[in-house]
PDB file of N, CA and C in Angstrom:
ATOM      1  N   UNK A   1     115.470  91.417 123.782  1.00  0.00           N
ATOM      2  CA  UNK A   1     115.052  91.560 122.402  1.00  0.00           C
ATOM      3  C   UNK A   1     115.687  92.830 121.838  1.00  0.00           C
ATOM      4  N   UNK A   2     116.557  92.869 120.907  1.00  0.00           N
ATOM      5  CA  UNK A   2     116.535  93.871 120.303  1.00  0.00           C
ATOM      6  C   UNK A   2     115.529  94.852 119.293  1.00  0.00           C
ATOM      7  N   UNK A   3     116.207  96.274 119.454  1.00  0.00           N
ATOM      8  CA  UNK A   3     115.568  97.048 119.207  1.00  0.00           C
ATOM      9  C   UNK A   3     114.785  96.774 117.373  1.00  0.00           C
ATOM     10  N   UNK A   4     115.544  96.306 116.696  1.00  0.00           N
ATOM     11  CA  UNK A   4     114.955  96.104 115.230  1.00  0.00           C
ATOM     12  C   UNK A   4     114.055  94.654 115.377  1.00  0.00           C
ATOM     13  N   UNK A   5     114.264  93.735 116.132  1.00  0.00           N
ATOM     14  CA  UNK A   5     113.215  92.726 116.718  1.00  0.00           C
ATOM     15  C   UNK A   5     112.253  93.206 116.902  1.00  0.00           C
ATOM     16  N   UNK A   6     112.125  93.828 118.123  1.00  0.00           N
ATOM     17  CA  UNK A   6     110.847  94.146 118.760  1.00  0.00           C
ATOM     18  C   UNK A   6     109.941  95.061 117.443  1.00  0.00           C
ATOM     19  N   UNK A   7     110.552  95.907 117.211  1.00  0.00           N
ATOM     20  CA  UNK A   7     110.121  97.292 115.968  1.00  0.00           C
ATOM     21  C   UNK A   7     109.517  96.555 115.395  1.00  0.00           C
ATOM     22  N   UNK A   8     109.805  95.200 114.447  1.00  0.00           N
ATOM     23  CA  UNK A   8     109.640  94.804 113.293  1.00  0.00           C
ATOM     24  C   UNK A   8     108.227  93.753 113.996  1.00  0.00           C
ATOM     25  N   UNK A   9     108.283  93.189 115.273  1.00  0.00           N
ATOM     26  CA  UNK A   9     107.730  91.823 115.986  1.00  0.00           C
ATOM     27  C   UNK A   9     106.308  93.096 116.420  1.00  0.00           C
ATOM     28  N   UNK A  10     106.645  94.207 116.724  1.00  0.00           N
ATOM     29  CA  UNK A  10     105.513  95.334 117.640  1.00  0.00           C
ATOM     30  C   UNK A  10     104.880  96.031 116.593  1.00  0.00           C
ATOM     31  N   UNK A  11     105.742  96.343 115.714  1.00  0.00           N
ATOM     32  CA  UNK A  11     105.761  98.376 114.978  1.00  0.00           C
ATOM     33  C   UNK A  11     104.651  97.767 113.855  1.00  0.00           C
ATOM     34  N   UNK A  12     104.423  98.793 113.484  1.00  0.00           N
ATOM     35  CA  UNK A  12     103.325  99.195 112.496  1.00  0.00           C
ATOM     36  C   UNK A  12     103.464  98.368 111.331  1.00  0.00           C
ATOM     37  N   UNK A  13     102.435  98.435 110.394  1.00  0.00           N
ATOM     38  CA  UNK A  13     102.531  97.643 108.839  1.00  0.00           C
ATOM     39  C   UNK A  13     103.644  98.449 108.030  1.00  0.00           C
ATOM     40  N   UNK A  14     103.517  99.783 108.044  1.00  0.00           N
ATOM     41  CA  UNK A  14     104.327 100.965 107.827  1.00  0.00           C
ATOM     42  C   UNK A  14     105.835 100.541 107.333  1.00  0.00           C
ATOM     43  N   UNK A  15     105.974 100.295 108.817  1.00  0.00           N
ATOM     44  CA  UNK A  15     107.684  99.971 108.834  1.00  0.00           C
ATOM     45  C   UNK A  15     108.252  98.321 108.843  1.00  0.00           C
ATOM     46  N   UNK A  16     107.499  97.612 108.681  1.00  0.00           N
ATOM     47  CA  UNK A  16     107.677  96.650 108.787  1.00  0.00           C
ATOM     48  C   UNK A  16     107.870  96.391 107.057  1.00  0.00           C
ATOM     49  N   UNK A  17     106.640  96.893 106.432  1.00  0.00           N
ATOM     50  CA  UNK A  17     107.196  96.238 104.520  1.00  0.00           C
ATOM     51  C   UNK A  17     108.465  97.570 104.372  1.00  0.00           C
ATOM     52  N   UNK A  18     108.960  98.580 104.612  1.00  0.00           N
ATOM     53  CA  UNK A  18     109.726  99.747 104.720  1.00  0.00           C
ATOM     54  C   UNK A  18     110.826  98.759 104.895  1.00  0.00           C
ATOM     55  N   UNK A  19     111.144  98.206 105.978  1.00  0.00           N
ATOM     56  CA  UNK A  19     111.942  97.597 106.414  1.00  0.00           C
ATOM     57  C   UNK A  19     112.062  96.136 105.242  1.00  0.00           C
ATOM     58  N   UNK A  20     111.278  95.155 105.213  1.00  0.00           N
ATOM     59  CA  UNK A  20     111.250  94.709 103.900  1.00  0.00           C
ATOM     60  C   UNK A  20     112.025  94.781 102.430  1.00  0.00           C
ATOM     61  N   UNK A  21     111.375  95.927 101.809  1.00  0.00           N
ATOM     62  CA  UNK A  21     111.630  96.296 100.910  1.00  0.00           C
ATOM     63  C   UNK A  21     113.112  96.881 100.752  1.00  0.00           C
ATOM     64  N   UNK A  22     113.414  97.666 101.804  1.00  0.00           N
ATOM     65  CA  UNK A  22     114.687  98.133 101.739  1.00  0.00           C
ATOM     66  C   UNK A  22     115.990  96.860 101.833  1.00  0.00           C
ATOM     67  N   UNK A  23     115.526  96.150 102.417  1.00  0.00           N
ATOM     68  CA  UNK A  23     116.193  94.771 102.719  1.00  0.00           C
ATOM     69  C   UNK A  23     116.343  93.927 101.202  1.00  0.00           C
ATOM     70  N   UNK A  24     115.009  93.916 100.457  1.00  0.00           N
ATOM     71  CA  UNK A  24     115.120  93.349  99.435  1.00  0.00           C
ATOM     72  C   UNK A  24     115.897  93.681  98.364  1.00  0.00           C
ATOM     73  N   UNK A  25     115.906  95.166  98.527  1.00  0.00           N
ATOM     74  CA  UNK A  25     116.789  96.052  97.547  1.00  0.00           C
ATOM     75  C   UNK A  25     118.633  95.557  97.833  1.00  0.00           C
ATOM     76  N   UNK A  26     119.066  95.495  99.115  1.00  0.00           N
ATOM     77  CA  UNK A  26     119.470  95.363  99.374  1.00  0.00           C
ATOM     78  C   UNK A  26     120.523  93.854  98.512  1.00  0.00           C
ATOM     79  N   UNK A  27     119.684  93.197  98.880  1.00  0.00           N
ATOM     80  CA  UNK A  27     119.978  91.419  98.845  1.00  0.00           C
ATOM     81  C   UNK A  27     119.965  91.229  96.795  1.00  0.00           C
ATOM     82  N   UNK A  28     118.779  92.422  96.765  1.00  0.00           N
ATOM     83  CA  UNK A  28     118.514  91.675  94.883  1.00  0.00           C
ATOM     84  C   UNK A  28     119.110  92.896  94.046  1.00  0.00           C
ATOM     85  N   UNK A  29     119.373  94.142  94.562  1.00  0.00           N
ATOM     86  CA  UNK A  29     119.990  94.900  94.128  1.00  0.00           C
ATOM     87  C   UNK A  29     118.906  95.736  93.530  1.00  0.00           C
ATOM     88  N   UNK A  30     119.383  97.140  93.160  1.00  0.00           N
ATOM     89  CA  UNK A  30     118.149  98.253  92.194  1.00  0.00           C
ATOM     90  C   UNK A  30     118.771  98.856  91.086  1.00  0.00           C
ATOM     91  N   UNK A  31     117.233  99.702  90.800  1.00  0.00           N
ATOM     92  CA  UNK A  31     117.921 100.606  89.579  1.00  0.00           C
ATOM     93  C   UNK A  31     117.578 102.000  89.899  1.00  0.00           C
ATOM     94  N   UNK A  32     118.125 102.993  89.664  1.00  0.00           N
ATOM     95  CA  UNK A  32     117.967 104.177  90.246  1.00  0.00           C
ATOM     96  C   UNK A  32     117.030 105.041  89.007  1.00  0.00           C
ATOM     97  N   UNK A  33     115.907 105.514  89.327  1.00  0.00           N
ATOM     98  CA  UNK A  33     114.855 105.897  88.542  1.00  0.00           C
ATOM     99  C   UNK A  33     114.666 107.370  89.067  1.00  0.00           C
ATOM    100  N   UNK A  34     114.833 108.508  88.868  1.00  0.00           N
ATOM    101  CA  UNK A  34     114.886 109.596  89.259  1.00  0.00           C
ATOM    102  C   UNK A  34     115.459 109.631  90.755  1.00  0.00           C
ATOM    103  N   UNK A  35     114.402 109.565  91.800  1.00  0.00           N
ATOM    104  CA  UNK A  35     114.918 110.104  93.330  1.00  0.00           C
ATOM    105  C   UNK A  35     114.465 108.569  94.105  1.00  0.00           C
ATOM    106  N   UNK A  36     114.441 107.480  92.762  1.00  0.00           N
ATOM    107  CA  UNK A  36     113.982 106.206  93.423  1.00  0.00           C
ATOM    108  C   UNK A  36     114.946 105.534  93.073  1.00  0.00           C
ATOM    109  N   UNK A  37     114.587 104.565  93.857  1.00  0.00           N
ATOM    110  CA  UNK A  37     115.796 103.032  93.521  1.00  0.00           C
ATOM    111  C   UNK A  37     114.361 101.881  93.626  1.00  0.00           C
ATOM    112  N   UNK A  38     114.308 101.153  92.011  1.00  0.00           N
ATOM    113  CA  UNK A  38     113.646 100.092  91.541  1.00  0.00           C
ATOM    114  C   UNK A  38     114.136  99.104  92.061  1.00  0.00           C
ATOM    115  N   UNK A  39     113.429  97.937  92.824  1.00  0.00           N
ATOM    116  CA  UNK A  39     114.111  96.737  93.299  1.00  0.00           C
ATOM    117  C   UNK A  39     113.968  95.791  92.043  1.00  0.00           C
ATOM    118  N   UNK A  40     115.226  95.008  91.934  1.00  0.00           N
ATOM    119  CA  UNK A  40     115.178  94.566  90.879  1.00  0.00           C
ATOM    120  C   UNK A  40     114.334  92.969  91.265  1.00  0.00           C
ATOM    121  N   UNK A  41     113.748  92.741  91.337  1.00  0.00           N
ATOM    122  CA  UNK A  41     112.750  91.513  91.967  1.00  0.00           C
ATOM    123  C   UNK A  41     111.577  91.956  91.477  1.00  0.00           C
ATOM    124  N   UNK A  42     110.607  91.186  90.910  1.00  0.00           N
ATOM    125  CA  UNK A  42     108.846  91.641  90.648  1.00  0.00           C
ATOM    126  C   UNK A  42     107.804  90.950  91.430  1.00  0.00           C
ATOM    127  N   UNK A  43     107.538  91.868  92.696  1.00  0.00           N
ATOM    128  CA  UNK A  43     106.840  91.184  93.745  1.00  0.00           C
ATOM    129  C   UNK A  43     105.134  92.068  93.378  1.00  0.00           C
ATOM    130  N   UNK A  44     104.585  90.729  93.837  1.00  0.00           N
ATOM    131  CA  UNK A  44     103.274  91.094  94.294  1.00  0.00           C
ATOM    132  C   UNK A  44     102.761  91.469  95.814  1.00  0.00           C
ATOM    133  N   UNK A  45     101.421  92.120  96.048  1.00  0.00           N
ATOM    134  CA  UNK A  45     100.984  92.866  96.946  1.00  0.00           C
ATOM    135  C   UNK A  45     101.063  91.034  98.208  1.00  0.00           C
ATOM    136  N   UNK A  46     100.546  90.071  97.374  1.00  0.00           N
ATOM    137  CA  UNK A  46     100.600  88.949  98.382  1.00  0.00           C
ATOM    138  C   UNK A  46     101.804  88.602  99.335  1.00  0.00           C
ATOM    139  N   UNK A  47     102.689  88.676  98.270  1.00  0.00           N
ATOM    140  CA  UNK A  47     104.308  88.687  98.822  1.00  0.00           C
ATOM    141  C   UNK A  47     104.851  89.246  99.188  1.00  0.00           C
ATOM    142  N   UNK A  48     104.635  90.447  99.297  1.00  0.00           N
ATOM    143  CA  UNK A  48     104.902  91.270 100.405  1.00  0.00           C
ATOM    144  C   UNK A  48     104.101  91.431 101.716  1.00  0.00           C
ATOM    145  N   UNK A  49     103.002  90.806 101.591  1.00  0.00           N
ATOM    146  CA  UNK A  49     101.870  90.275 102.659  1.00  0.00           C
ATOM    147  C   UNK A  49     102.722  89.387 103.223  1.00  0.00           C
ATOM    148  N   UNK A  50     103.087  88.455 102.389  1.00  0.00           N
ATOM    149  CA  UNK A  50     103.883  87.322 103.032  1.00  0.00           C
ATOM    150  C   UNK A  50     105.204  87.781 104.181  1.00  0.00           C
ATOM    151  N   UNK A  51     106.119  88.627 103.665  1.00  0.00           N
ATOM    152  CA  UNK A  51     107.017  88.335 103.920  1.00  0.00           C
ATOM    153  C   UNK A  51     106.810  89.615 105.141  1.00  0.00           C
ATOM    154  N   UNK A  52     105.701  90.526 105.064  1.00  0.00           N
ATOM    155  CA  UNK A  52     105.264  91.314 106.250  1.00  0.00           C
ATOM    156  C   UNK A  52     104.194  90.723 107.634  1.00  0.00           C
ATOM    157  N   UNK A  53     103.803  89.464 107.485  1.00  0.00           N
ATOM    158  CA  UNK A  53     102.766  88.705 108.286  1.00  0.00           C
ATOM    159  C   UNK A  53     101.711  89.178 108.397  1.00  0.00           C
ATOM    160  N   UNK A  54     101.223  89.966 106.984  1.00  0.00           N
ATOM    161  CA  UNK A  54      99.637  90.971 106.976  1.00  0.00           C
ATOM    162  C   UNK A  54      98.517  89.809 106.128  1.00  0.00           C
ATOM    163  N   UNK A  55      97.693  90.790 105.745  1.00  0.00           N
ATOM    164  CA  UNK A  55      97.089  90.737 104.780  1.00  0.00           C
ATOM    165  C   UNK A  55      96.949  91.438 103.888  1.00  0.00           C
ATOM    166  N   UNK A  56      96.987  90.621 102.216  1.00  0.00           N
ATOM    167  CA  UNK A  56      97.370  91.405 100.993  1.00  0.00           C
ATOM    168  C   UNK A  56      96.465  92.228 100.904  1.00  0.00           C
ATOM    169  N   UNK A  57      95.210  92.826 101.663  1.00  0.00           N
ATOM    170  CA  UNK A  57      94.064  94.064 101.704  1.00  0.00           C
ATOM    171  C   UNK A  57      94.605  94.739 102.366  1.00  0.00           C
ATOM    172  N   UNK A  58      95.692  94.444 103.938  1.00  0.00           N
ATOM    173  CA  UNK A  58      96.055  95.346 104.550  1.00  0.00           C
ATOM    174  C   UNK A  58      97.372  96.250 103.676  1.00  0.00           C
ATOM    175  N   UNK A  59      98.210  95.328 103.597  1.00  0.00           N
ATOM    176  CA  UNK A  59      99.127  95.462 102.370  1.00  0.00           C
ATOM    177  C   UNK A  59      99.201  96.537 101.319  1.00  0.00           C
ATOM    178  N   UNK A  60      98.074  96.492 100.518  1.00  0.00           N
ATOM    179  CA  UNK A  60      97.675  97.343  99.464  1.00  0.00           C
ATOM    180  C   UNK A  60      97.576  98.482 100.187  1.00  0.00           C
ATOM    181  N   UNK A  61      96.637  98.748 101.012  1.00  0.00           N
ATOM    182  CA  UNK A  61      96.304 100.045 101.454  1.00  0.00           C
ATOM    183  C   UNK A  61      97.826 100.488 102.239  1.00  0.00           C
ATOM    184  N   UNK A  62      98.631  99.761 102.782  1.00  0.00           N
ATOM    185  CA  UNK A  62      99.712 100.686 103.241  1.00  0.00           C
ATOM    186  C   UNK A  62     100.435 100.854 102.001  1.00  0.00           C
ATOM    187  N   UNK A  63     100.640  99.483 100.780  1.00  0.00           N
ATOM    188  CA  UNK A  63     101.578 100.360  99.799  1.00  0.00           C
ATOM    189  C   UNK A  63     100.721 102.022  98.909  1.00  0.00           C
ATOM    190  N   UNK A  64      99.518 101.963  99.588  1.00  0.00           N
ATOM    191  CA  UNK A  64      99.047 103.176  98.708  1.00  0.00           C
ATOM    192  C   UNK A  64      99.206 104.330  99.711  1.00  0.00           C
ATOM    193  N   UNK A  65      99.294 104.265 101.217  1.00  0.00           N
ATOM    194  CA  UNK A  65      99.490 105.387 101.871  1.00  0.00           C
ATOM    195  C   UNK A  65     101.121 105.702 101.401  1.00  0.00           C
ATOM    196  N   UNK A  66     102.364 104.584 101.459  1.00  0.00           N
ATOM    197  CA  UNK A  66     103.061 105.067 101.322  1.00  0.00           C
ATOM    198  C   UNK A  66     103.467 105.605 100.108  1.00  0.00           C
ATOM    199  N   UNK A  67     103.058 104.912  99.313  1.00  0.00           N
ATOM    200  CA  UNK A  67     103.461 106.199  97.775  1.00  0.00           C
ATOM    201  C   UNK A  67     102.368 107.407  97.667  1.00  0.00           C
ATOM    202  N   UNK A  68     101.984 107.427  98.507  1.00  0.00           N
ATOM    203  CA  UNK A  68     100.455 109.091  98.721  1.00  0.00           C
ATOM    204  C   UNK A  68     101.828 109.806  99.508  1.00  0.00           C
ATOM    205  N   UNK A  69     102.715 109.547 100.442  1.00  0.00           N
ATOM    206  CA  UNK A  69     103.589 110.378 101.146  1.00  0.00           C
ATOM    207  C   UNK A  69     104.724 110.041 100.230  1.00  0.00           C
ATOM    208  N   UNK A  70     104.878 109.545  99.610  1.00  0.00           N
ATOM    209  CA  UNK A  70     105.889 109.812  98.787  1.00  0.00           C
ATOM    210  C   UNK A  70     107.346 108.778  99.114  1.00  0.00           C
ATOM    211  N   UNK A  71     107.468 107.822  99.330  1.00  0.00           N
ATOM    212  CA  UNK A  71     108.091 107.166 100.603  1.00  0.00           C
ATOM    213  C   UNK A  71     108.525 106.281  99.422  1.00  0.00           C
ATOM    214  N   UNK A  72     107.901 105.157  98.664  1.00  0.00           N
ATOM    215  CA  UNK A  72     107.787 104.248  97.600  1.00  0.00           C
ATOM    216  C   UNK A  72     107.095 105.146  96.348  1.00  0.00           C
ATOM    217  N   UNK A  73     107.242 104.047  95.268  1.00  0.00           N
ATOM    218  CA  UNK A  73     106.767 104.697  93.947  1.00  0.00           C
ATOM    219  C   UNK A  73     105.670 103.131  93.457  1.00  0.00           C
ATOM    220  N   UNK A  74     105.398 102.720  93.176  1.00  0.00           N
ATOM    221  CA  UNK A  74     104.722 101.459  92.579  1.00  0.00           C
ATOM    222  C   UNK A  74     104.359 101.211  91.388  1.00  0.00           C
ATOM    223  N   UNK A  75     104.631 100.314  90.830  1.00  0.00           N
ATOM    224  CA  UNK A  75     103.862 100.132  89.410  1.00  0.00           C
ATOM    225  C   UNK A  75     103.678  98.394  88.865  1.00  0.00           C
ATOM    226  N   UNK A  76     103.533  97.512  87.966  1.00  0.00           N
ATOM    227  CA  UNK A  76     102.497  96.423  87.605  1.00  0.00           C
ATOM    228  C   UNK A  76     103.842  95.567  88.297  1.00  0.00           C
ATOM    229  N   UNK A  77     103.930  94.821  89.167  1.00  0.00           N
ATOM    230  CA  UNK A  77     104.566  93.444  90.129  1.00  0.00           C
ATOM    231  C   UNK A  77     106.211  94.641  90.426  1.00  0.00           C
ATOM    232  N   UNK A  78     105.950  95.754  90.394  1.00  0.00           N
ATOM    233  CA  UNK A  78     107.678  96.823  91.001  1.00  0.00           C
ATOM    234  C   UNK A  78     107.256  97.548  91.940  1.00  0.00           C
ATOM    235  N   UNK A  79     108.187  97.622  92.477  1.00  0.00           N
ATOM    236  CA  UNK A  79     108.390  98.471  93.416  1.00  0.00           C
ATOM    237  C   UNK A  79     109.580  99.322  93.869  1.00  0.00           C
ATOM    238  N   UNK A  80     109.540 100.611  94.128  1.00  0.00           N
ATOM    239  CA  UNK A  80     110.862 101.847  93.801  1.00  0.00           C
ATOM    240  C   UNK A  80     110.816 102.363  95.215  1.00  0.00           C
ATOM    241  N   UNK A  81     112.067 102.430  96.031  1.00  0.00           N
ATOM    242  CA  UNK A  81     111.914 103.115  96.791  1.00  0.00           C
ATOM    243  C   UNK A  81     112.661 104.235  96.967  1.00  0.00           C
ATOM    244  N   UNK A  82     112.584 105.362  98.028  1.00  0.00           N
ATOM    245  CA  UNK A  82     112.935 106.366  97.627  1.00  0.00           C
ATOM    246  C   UNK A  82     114.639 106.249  98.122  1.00  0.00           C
ATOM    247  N   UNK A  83     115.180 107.227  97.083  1.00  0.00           N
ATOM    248  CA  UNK A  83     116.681 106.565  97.737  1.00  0.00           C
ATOM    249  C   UNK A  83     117.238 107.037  98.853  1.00  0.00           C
ATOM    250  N   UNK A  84     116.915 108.236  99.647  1.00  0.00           N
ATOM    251  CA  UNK A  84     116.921 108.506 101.192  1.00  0.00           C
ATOM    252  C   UNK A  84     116.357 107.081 101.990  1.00  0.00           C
ATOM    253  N   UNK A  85     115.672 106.999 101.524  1.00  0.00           N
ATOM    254  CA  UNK A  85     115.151 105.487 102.062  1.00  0.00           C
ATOM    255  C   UNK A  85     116.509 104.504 102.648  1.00  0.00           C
ATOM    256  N   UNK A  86     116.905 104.170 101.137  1.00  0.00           N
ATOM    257  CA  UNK A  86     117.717 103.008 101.184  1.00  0.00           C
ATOM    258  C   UNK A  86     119.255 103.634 102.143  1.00  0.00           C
ATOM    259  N   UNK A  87     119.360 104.618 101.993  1.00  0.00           N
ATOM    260  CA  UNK A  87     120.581 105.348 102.833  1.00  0.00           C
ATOM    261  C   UNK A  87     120.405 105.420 104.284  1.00  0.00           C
ATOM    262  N   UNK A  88     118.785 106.029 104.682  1.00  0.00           N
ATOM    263  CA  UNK A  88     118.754 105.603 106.025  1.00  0.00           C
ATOM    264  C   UNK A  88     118.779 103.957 106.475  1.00  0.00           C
ATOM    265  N   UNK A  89     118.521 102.836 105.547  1.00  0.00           N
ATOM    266  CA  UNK A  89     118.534 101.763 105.958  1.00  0.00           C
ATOM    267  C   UNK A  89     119.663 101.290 105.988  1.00  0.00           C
ATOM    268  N   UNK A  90     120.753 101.200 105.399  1.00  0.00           N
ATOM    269  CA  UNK A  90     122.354 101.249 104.883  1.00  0.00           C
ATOM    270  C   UNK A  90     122.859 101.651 105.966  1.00  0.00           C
ATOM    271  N   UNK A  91     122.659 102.563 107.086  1.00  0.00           N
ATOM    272  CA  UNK A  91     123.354 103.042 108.072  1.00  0.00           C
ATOM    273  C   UNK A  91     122.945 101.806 109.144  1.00  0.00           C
ATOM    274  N   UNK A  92     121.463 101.693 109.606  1.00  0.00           N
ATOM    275  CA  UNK A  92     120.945 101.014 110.163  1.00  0.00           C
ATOM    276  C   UNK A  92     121.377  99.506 109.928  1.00  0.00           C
ATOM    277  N   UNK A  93     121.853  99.088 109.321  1.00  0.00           N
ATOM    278  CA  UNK A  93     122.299  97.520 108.788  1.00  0.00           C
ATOM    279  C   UNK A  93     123.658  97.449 109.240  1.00  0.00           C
ATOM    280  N   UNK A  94     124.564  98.199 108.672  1.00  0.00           N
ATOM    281  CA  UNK A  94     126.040  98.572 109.322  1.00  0.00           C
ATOM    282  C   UNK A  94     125.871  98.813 110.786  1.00  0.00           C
ATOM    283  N   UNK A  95     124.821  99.119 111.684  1.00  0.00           N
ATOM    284  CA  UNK A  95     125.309  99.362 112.804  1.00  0.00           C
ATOM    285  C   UNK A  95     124.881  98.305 113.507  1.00  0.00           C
ATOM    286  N   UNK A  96     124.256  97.488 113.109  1.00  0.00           N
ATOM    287  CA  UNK A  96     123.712  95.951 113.831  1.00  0.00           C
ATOM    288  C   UNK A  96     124.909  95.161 113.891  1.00  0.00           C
TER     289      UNK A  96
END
């Protein structure tokens, strides 16, 4: 199993929508909003439940820890992530 398998199949809620989101940015493209990058897609807390194998209660509470650390930004069906974010993921994608 590889290492982004297992991470994503083992690891936390954390890194798993992290991983997500950066992916989505990726595929649908963003907009750069101060020290964020807006995914251009308008997802809900469910759908990202979905596409993390949670629940949209578990969901919520990690998208609120991570914009409390500063990690994501959030606002009504958006989501911004930070653009160190998307750079550490950009390396990580190229090296798979």
């Amino acid at each position: 199993m590889s290492e982004l398998t297992q991470k994503l199949a083992l690891g936390n809620l954390h890194d798993k929508i992290m991983h997500n989101l950066t992916r989505l940015a990726d595929q649908m493209g963003w907009v750069e909003e101060d020290d964020f990058c807006r995914i251009n897609l308008a997802l809900t807390h469910q759908e990202i439940a979905w596409m993390a194998g949670a629940t949209r209660e578990s969901v919520s509470v990690t998208l609120q820890d991570l914009a409390r650390i500063g990690r994501i930004r959030t606002g009504f069906k958006s989501v911004a992530v930070r653009r160190n974010e998307l750079s550490t993921s950009f390396r990580i994608h190229t090296q798979l």
